[in-house]
C-alpha atoms as a PDB file:
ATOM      1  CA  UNK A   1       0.000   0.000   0.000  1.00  0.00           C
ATOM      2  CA  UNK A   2       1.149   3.595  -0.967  1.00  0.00           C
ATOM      3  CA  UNK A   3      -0.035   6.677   0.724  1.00  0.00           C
ATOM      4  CA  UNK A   4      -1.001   9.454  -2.362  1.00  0.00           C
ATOM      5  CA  UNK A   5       2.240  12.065  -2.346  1.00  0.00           C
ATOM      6  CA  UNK A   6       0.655  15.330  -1.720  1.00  0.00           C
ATOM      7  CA  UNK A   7      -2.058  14.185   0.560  1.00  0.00           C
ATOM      8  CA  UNK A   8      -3.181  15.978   3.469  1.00  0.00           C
ATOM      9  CA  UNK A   9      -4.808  12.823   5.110  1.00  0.00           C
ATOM     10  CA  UNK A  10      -2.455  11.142   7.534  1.00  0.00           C
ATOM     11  CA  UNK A  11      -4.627   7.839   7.143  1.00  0.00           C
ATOM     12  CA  UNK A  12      -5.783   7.926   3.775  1.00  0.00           C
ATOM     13  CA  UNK A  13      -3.478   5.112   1.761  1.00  0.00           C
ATOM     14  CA  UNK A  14      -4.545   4.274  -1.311  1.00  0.00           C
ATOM     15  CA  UNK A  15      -4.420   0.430  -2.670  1.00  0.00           C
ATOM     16  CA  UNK A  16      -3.265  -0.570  -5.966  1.00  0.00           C
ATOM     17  CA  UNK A  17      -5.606  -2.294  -8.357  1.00  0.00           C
ATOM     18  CA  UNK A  18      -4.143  -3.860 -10.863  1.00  0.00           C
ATOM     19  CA  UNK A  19      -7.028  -4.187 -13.849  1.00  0.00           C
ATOM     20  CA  UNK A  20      -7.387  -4.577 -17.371  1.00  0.00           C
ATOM     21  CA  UNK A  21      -8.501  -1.948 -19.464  1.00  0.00           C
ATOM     22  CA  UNK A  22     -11.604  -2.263 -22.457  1.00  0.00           C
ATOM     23  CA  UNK A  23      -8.763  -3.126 -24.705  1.00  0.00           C
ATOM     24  CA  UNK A  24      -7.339  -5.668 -22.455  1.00  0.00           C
ATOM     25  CA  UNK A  25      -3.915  -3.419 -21.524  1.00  0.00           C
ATOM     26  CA  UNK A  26      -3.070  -3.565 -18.405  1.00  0.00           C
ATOM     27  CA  UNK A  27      -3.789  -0.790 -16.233  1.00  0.00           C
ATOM     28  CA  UNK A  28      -3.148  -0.010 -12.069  1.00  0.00           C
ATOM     29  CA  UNK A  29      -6.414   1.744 -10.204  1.00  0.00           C
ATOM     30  CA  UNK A  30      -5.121   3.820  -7.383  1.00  0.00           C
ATOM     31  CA  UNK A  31      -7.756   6.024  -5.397  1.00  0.00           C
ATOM     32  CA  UNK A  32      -8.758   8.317  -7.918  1.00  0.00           C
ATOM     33  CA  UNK A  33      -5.675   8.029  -9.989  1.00  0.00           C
ATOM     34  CA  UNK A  34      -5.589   5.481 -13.478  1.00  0.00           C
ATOM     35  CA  UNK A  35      -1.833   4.641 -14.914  1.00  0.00           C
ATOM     36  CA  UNK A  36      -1.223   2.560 -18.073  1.00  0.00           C
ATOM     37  CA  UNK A  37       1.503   0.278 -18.614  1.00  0.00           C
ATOM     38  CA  UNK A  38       4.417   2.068 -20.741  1.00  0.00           C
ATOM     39  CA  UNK A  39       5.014   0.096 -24.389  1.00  0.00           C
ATOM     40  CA  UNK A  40       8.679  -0.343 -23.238  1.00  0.00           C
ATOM     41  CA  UNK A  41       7.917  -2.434 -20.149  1.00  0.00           C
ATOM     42  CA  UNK A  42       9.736  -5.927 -20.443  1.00  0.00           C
ATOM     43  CA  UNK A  43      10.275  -8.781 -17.942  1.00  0.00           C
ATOM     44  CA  UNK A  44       9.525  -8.044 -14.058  1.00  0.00           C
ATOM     45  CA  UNK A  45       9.949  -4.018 -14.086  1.00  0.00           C
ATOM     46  CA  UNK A  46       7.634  -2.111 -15.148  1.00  0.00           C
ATOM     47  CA  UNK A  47       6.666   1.446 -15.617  1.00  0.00           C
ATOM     48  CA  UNK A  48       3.714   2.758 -15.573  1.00  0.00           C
ATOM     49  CA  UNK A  49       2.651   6.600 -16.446  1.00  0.00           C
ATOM     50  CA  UNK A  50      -0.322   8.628 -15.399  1.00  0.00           C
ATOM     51  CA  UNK A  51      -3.167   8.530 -17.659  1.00  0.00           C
ATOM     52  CA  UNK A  52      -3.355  12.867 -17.680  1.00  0.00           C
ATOM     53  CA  UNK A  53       0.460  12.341 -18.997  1.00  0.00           C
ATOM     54  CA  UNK A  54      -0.732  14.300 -22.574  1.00  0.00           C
ATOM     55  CA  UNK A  55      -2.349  17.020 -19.959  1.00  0.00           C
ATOM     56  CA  UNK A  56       0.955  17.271 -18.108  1.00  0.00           C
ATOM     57  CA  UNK A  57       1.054  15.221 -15.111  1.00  0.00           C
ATOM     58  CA  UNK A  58       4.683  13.780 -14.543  1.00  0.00           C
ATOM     59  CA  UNK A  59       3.163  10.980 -12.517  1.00  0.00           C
ATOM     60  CA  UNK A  60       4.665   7.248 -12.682  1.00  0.00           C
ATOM     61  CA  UNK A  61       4.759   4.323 -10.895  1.00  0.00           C
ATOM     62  CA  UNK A  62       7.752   1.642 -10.700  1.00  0.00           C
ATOM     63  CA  UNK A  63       6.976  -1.733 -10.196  1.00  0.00           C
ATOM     64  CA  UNK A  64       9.425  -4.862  -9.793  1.00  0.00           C
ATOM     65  CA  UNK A  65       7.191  -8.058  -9.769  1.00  0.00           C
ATOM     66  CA  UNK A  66       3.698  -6.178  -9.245  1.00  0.00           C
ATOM     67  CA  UNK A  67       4.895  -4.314  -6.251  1.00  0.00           C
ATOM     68  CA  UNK A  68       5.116  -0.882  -6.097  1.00  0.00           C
ATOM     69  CA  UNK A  69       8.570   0.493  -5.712  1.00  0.00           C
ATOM     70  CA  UNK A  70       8.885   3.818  -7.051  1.00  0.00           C
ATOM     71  CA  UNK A  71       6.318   6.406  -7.279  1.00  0.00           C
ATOM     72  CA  UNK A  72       6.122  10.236  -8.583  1.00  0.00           C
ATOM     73  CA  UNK A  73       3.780  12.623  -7.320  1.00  0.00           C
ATOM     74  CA  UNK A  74       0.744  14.005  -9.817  1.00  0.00           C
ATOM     75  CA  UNK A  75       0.611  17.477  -9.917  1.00  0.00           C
ATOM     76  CA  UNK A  76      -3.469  17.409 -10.327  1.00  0.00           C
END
């Protein structure tokens, strides 16, 4: 579990989802945040950008073996 960067709420922690989208891609559902899977993902690691990326958002996850391990904060 990964508490939102920027959030005021000292016990609000947000849990990763990790869905499929309508297109089958794989996609991670956190709180009110969406990220989809970037094309150059191989193996275990895996990057994963925020969905508002074309709006600006620098948000991205890192995960090694579907657990979180690196995370950027959205800036919406």
């Amino acid at each position: 579990m990964v508490k939102p960067s920027g959030s005021n709420k000292v016990d609000e922690v947000c849990v990763p989802m990790f869905l499929e989208s309508r297109t089958g891609r794989p996609v991670i559902q956190m709180g009110n945040y969406r990220f989809n899977m970037w094309s150059g993902s191989r193996g275990p690691r895996a990057r994963w950008i925020c969905v508002k990326v074309h709006s600006g958002c620098p948000a991205t996850l890192i995960t090694l073996d579907n657990v979180i391990v690196k995370q950027k904060p959205h800036n919406h």
